[in-house]
Protein backbone atom coordinates (compact mmCIF):
# COMPACT_ATOMS: atom_id res chain seq x y z
CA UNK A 1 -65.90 20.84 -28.25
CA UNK A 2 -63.96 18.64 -25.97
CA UNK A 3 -63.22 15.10 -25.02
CA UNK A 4 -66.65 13.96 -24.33
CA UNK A 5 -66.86 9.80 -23.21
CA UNK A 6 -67.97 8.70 -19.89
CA UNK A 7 -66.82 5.15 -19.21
CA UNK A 8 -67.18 2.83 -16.10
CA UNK A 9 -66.40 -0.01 -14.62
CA UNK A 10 -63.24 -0.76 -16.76
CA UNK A 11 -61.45 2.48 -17.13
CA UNK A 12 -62.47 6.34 -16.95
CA UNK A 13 -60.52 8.87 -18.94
CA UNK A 14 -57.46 8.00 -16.99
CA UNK A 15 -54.78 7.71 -19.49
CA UNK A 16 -52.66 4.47 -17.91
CA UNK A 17 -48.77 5.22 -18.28
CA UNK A 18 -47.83 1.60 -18.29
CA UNK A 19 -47.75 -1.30 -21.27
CA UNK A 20 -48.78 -4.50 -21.37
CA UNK A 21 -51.61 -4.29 -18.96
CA UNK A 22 -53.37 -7.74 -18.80
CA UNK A 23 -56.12 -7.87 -20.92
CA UNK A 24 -58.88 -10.69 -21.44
CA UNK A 25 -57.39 -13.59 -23.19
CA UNK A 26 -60.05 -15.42 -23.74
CA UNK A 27 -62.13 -12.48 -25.87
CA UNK A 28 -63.31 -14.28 -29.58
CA UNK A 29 -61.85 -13.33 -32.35
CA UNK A 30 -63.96 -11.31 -34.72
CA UNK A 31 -65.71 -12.32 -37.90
CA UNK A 32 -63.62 -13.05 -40.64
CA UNK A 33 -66.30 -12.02 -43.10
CA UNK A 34 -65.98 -8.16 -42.90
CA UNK A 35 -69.55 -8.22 -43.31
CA UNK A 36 -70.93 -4.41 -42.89
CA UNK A 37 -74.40 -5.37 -41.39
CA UNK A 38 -75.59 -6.67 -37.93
CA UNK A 39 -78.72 -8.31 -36.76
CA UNK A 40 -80.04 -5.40 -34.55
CA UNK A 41 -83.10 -5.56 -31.99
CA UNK A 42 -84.69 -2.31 -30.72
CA UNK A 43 -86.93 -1.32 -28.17
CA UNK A 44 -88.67 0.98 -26.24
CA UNK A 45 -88.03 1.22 -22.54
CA UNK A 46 -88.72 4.12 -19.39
CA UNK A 47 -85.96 4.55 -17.40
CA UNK A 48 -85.71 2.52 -13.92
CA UNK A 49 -88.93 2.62 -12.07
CA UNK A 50 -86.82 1.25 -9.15
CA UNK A 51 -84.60 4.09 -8.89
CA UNK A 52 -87.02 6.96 -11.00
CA UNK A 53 -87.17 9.98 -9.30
CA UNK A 54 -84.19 9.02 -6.58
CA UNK A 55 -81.73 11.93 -5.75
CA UNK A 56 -77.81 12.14 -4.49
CA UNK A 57 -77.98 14.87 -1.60
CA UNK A 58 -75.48 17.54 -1.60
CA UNK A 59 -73.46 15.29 1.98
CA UNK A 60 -72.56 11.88 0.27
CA UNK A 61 -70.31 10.40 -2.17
CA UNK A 62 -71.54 9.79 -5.66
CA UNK A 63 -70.62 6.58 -6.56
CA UNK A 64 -69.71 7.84 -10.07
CA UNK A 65 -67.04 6.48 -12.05
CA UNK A 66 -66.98 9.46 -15.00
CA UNK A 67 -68.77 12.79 -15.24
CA UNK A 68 -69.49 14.84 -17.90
CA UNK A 69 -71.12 18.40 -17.94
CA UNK A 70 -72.41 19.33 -21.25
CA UNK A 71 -73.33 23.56 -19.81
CA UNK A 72 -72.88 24.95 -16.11
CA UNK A 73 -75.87 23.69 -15.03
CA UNK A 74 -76.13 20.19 -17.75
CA UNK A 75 -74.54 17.21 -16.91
CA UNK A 76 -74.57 13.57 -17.05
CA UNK A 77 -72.81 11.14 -15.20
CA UNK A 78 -72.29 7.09 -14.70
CA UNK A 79 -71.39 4.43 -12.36
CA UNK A 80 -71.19 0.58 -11.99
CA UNK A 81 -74.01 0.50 -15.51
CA UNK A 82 -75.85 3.31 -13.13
CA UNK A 83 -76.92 6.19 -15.41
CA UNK A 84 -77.72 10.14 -13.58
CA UNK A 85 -78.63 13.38 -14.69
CA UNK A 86 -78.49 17.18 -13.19
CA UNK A 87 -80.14 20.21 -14.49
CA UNK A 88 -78.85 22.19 -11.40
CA UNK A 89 -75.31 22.52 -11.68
CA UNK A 90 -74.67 19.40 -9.98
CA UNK A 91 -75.95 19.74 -6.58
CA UNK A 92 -78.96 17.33 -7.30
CA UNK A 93 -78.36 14.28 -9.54
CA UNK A 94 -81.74 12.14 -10.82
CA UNK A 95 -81.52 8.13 -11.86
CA UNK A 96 -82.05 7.29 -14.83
CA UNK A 97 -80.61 4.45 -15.57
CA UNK A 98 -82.91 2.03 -18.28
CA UNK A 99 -85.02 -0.04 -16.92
CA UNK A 100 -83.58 -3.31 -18.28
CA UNK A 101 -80.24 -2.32 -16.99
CA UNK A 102 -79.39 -3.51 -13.49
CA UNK A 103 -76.80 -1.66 -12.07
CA UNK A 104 -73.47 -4.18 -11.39
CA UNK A 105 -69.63 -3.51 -10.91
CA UNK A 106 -69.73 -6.51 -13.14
CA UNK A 107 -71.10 -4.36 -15.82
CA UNK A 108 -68.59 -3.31 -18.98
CA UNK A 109 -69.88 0.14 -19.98
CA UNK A 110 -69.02 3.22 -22.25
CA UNK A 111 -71.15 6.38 -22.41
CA UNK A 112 -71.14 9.18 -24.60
CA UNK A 113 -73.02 12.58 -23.80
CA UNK A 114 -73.85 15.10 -27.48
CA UNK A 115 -75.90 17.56 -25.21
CA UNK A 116 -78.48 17.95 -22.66
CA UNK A 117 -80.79 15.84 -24.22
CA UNK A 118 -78.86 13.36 -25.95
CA UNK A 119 -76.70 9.89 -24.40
CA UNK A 120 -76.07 6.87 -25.46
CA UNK A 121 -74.41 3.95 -23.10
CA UNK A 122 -73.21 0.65 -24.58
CA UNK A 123 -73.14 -2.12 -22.00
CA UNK A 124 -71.85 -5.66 -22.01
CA UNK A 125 -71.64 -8.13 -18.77
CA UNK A 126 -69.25 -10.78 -20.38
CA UNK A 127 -66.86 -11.28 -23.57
CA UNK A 128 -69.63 -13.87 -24.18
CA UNK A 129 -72.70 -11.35 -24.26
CA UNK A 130 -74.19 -9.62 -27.22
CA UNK A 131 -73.64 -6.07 -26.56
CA UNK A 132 -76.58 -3.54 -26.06
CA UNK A 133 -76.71 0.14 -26.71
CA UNK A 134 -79.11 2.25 -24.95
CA UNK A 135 -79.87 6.01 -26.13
CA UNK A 136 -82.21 8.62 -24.87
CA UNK A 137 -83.48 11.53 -26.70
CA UNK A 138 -84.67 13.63 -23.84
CA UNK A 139 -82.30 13.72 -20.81
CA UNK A 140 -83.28 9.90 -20.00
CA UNK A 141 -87.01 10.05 -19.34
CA UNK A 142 -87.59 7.03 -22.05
CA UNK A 143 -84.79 4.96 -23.74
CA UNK A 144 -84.69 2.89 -26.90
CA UNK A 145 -82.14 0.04 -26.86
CA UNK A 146 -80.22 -1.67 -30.03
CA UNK A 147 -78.72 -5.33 -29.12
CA UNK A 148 -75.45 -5.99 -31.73
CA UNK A 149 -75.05 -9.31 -31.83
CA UNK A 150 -71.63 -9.49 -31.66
CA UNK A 151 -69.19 -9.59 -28.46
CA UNK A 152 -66.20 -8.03 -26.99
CA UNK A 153 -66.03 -4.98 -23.92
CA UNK A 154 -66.60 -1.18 -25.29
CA UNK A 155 -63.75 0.27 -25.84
CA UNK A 156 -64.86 3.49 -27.45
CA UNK A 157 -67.88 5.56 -27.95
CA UNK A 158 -68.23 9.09 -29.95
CA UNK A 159 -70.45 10.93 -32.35
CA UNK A 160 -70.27 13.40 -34.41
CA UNK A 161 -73.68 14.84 -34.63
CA UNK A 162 -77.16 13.32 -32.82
CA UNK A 163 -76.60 10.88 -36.07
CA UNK A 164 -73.49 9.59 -36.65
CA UNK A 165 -71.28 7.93 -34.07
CA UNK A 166 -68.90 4.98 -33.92
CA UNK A 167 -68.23 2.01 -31.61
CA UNK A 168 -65.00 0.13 -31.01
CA UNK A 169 -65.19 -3.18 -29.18
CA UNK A 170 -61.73 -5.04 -28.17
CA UNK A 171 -62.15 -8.74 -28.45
CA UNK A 172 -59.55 -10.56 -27.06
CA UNK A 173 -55.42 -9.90 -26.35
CA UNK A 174 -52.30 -11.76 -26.82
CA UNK A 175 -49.07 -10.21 -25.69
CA UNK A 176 -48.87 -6.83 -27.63
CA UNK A 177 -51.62 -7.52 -29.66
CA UNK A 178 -55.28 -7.20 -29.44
CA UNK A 179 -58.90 -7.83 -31.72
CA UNK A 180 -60.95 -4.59 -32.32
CA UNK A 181 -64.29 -4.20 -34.36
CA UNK A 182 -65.58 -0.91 -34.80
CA UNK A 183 -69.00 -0.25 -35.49
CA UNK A 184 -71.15 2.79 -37.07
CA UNK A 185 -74.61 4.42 -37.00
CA UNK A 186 -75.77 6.38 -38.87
CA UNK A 187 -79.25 6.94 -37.51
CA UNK A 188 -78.42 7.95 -33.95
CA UNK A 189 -77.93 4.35 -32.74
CA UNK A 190 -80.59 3.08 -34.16
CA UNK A 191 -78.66 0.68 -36.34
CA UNK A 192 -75.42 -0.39 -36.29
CA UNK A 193 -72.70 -1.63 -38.74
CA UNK A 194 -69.74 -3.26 -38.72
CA UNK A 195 -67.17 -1.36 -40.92
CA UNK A 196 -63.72 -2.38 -39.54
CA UNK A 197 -62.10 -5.58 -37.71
CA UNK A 198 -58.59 -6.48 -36.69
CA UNK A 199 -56.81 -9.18 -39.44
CA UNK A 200 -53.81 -10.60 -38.59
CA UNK A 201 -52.85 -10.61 -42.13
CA UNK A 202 -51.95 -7.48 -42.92
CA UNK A 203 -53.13 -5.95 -45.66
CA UNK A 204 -56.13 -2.96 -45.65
CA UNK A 205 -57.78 -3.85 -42.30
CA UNK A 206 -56.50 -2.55 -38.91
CA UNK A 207 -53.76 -4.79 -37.88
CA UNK A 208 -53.77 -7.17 -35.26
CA UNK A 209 -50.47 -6.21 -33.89
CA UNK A 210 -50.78 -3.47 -31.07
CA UNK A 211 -52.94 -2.81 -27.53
CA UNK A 212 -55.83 -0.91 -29.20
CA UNK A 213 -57.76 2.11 -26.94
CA UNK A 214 -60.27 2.95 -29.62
CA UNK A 215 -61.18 4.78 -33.06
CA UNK A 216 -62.84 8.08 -33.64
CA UNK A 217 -64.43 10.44 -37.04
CA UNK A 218 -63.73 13.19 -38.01
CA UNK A 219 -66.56 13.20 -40.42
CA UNK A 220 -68.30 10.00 -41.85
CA UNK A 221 -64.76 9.09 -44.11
CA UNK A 222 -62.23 10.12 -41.82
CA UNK A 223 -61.03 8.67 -38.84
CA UNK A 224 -58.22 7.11 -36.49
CA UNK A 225 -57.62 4.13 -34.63
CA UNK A 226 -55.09 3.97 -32.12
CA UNK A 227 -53.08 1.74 -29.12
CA UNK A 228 -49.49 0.72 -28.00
CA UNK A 229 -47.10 0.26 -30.34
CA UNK A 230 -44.13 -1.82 -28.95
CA UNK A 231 -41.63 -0.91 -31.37
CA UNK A 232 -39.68 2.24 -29.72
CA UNK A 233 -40.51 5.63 -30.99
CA UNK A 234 -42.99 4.87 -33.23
CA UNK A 235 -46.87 6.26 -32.14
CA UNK A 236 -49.60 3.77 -33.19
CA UNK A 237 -51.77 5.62 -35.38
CA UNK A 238 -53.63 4.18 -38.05
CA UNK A 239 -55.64 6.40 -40.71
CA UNK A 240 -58.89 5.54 -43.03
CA UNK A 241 -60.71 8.05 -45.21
CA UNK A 242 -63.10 5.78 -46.94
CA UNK A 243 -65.44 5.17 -44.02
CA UNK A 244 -63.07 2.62 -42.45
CA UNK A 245 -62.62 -0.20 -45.54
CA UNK A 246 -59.14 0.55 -45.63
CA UNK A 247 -56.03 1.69 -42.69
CA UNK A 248 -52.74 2.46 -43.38
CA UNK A 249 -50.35 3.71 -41.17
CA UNK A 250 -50.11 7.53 -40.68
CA UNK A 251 -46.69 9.11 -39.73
CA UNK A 252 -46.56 10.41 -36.05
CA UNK A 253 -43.14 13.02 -35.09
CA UNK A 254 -41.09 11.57 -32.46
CA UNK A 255 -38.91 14.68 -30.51
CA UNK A 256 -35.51 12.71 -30.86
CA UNK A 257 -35.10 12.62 -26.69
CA UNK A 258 -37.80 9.80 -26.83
CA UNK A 259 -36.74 7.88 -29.74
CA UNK A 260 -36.40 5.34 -27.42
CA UNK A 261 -39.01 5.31 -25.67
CA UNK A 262 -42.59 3.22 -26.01
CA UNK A 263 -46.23 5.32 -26.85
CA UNK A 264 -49.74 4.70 -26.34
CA UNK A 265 -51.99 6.90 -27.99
CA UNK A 266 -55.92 7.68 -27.36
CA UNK A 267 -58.29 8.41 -29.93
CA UNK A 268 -58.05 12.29 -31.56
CA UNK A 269 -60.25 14.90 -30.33
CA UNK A 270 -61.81 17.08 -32.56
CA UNK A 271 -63.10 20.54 -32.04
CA UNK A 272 -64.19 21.18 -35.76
CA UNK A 273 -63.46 19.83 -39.12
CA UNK A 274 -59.70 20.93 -38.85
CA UNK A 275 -58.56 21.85 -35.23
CA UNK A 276 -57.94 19.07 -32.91
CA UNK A 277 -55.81 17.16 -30.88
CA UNK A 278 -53.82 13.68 -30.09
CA UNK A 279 -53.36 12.62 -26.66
CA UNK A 280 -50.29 10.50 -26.11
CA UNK A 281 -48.66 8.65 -23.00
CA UNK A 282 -45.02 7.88 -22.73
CA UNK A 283 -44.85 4.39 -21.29
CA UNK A 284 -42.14 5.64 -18.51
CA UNK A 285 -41.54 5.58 -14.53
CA UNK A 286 -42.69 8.74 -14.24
CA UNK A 287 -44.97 8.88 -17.08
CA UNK A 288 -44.74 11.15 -19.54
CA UNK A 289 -47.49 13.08 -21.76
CA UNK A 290 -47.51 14.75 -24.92
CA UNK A 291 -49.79 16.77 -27.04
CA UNK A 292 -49.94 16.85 -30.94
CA UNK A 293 -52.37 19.31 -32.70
CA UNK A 294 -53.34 19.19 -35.91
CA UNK A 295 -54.87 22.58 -38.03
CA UNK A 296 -55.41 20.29 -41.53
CA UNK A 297 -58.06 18.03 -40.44
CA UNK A 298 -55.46 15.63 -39.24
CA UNK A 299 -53.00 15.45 -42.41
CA UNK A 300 -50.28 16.14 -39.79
CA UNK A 301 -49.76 16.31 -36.40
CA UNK A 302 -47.19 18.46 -34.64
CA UNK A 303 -46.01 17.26 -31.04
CA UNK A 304 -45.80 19.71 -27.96
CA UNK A 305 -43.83 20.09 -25.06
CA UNK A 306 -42.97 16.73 -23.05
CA UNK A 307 -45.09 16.83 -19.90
CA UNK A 308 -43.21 14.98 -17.13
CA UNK A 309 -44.85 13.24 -13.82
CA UNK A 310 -44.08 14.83 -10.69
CA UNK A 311 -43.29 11.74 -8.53
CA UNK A 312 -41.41 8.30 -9.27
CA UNK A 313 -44.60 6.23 -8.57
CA UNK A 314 -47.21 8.66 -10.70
CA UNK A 315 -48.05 6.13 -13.55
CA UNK A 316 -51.21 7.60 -14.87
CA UNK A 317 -52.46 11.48 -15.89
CA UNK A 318 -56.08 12.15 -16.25
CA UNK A 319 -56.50 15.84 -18.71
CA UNK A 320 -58.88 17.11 -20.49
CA UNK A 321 -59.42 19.98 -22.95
CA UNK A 322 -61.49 22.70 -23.59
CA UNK A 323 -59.88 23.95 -27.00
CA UNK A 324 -57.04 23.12 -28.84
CA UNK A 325 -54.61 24.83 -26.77
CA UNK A 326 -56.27 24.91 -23.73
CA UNK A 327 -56.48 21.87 -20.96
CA UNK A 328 -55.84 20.59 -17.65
CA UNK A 329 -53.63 17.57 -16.75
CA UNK A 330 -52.80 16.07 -13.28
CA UNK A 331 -50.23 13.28 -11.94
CA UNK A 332 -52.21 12.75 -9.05
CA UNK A 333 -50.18 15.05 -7.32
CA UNK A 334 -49.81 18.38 -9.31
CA UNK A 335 -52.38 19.64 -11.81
CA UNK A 336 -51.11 21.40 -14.59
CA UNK A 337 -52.79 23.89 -17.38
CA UNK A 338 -51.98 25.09 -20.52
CA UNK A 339 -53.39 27.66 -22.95
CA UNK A 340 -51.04 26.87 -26.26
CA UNK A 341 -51.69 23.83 -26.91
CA UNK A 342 -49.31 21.89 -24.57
CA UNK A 343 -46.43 23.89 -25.56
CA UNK A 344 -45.95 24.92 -22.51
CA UNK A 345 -47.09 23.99 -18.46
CA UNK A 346 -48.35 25.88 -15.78
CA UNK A 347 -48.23 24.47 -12.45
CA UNK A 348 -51.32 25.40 -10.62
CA UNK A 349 -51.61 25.15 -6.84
CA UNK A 350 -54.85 23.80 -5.38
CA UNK A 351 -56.22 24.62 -2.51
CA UNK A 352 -57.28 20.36 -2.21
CA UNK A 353 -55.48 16.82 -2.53
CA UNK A 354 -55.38 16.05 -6.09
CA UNK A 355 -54.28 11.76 -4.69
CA UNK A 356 -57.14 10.18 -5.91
CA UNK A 357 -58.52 12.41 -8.52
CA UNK A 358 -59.70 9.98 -11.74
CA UNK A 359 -61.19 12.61 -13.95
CA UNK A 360 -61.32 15.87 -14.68
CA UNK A 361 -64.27 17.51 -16.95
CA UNK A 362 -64.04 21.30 -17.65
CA UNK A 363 -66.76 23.01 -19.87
CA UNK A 364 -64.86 26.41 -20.11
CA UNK A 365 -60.74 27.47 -19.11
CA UNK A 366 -62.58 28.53 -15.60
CA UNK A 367 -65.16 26.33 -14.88
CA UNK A 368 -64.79 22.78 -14.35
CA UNK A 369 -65.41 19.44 -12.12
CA UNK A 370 -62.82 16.68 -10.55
CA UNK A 371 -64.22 13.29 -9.70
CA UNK A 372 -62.43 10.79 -7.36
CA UNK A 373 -62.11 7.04 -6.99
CA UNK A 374 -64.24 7.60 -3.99
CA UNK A 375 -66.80 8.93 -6.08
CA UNK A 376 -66.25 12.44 -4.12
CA UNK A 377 -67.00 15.28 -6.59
CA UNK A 378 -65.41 18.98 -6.49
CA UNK A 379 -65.82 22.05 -8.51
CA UNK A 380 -64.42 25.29 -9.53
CA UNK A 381 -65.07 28.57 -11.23
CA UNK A 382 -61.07 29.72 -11.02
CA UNK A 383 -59.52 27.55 -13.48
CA UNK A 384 -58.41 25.17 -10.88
CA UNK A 385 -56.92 26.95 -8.17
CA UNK A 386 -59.71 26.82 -5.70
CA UNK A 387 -62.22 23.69 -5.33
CA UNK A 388 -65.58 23.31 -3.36
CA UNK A 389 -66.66 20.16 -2.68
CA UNK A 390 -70.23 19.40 -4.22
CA UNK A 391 -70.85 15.89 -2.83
């Protein structure tokens, strides 16, 4: 298993290397009540009839914001609330976006893709609208839609199985601090309740103090939100394993070279029920990037090697990985691979411009795609070292 969100319009799995980025300010603050249910509409709706059957040829530019291939031939990707689908290895791409769903660059979106058949895409136009989640069943040929009436941009999206997922929203910054509920189904989307909000007194709920960048399960009990912490070398990482009524704190290694440093972390991938990984960024000019694995479901995490940007001005690294210890990272000007765990970083040499690159998606340690801001999309079958452009 691997890192598997697609998000557009606000930010793609780009890690950003710099704190304090403006936020929202005017975002409402959460309910106060803690209450674990939610007014929910659903219906039933095709996909587009506007765009049904409409196809990307093999000579343009996407338009995509964030990819993700769920087999070689599998994928789904998204752009500006757009939603498309290939079944040939990416040379064709169908729409099928939702009928209801015009397709905006004012449109706040986060996808998540479980397989072939299965994606869900929440999708917000304002801090002031209710947020709606769309999910198809089989590849996008009909949708069903669940409205939570409650506000705030998606922040976060994941599942665990074609049953359980979770939903983080942020609702509204100050200066290093920021309002999160989190959300969970446990009927594929159908439904949707609220088990966790930001208090700003502490005590049990996920603290108000902090950037958040999401939440994700292990299982149904276990999970971990995370963010910027401003206090230097601390990693914000918060733990619950009672299904999100409680957080405390969960201790996170610092290597003593960065006690002085600032962290963001992103929300833990998991490949099973014991293996998996924490993403961090060190908030530096050039950025930095670390790794921590876990092998006890999380009870600890264990940092790796400190990846280091290539140039002054790279302040961002989009990665991804395919197993524990294997996964791709680039500066936007080097791309880099490793095959234990971030302990150590190959330097691989492209045959293409990595400037512009926004998101890499490999399924295996050979076969993978890059996306770019342009929406330009390139793939390879070497592990990196050679690229074809696809569109």
């Amino acid at each position: 298993m691997k890192n598997v969100v697609l998000l557009s319009s606000v930010v793609a799995t780009t890690i950003f290397l710099l704190a304090g980025c403006a936020s929202p300010s005017s975002k409402p603050q959460p309910s106060p009540t803690g209450s674990r249910t939610t007014h929910v509409r659903d219906s039933n709706t095709p996909k587009n009839p506007a765009t049904q059957g409409v196809q990307i040829s093999q000579q343009n530019a996407t338009g995509f914001s964030s990819i993700h291939m769920v087999s070689p031939t599998t994928g789904w990707a998204t752009g500006n609330g757009a939603v498309w689908h290939t079944t040939d290895g990416a040379i064709t791409w169908e729409n099928v976006t939702p009928r209801e769903i015009r397709p905006s660059s004012k449109l706040q979106t986060y996808s998540y893709s479980f397989s072939k058949n299965h994606f869900w895409l929440a999708v917000t136009t304002d801090t002031q609208t209710a947020v709606q989640i769309y999910r198809t069943s089989d590849g996008g040929q009909t949708w069903n839609m669940t409205q939570i009436h409650d506000v705030g941009y998606p922040m976060h999206l994941s599942f665990t199985d074609v049953n359980h997922g979770w939903l983080s929203l942020m609702q509204g910054a100050a200066a290093g601090s920021e309002r999160e509920s989190i959300y969970q189904t446990n009927n594929a989307g159908e439904t949707w309740n609220k088990i966790s909000y930001t208090n700003e007194i502490p005590g049990g709920t996920l603290p108000f103090e902090g950037d958040k960048t999401g939440a994700n399960f292990v299982n149904t009990q276990h999970g971990w939100a995370t963010g910027f912490s401003p206090v230097s070398g601390q990693v914000y990482l918060f733990q619950t394993r009672n299904d999100g009524h409680t957080w405390k704190s969960q201790n996170v290694p610092v290597p003593l070279s960065l006690h002085g440093s600032q962290f963001t972390s992103h929300p833990p991938i998991f490949f099973n029920q014991t293996d998996g990984i924490l993403t961090v960024q060190v908030n530096a000019i050039p950025a930095g990037f670390l790794v921590y694995q876990t092998t006890n479901g999380g009870k600890s995490w264990e940092p790796s090697t400190l990846l280091m940007g290539t140039t002054r001005n790279a302040v961002s690294s989009t990665w991804d990985f395919v197993a524990p210890n294997v996964g791709f990272v680039t500066d936007g000007a080097k791309l880099f691979m490793t095959d234990n765990g971030g302990q150590a970083w190959i330097i691989l040499q492209p045959n293409i411009s990595l400037k512009g690159v926004n998101e890499l998606d490999f399924i295996t340690q050979t076969d993978g795609w890059a996306l770019t801001t342009s929406g330009f999309l390139y793939h390879t079958t070497d592990g990196g070292y050679t690229w074809t452009k696809v569109h």
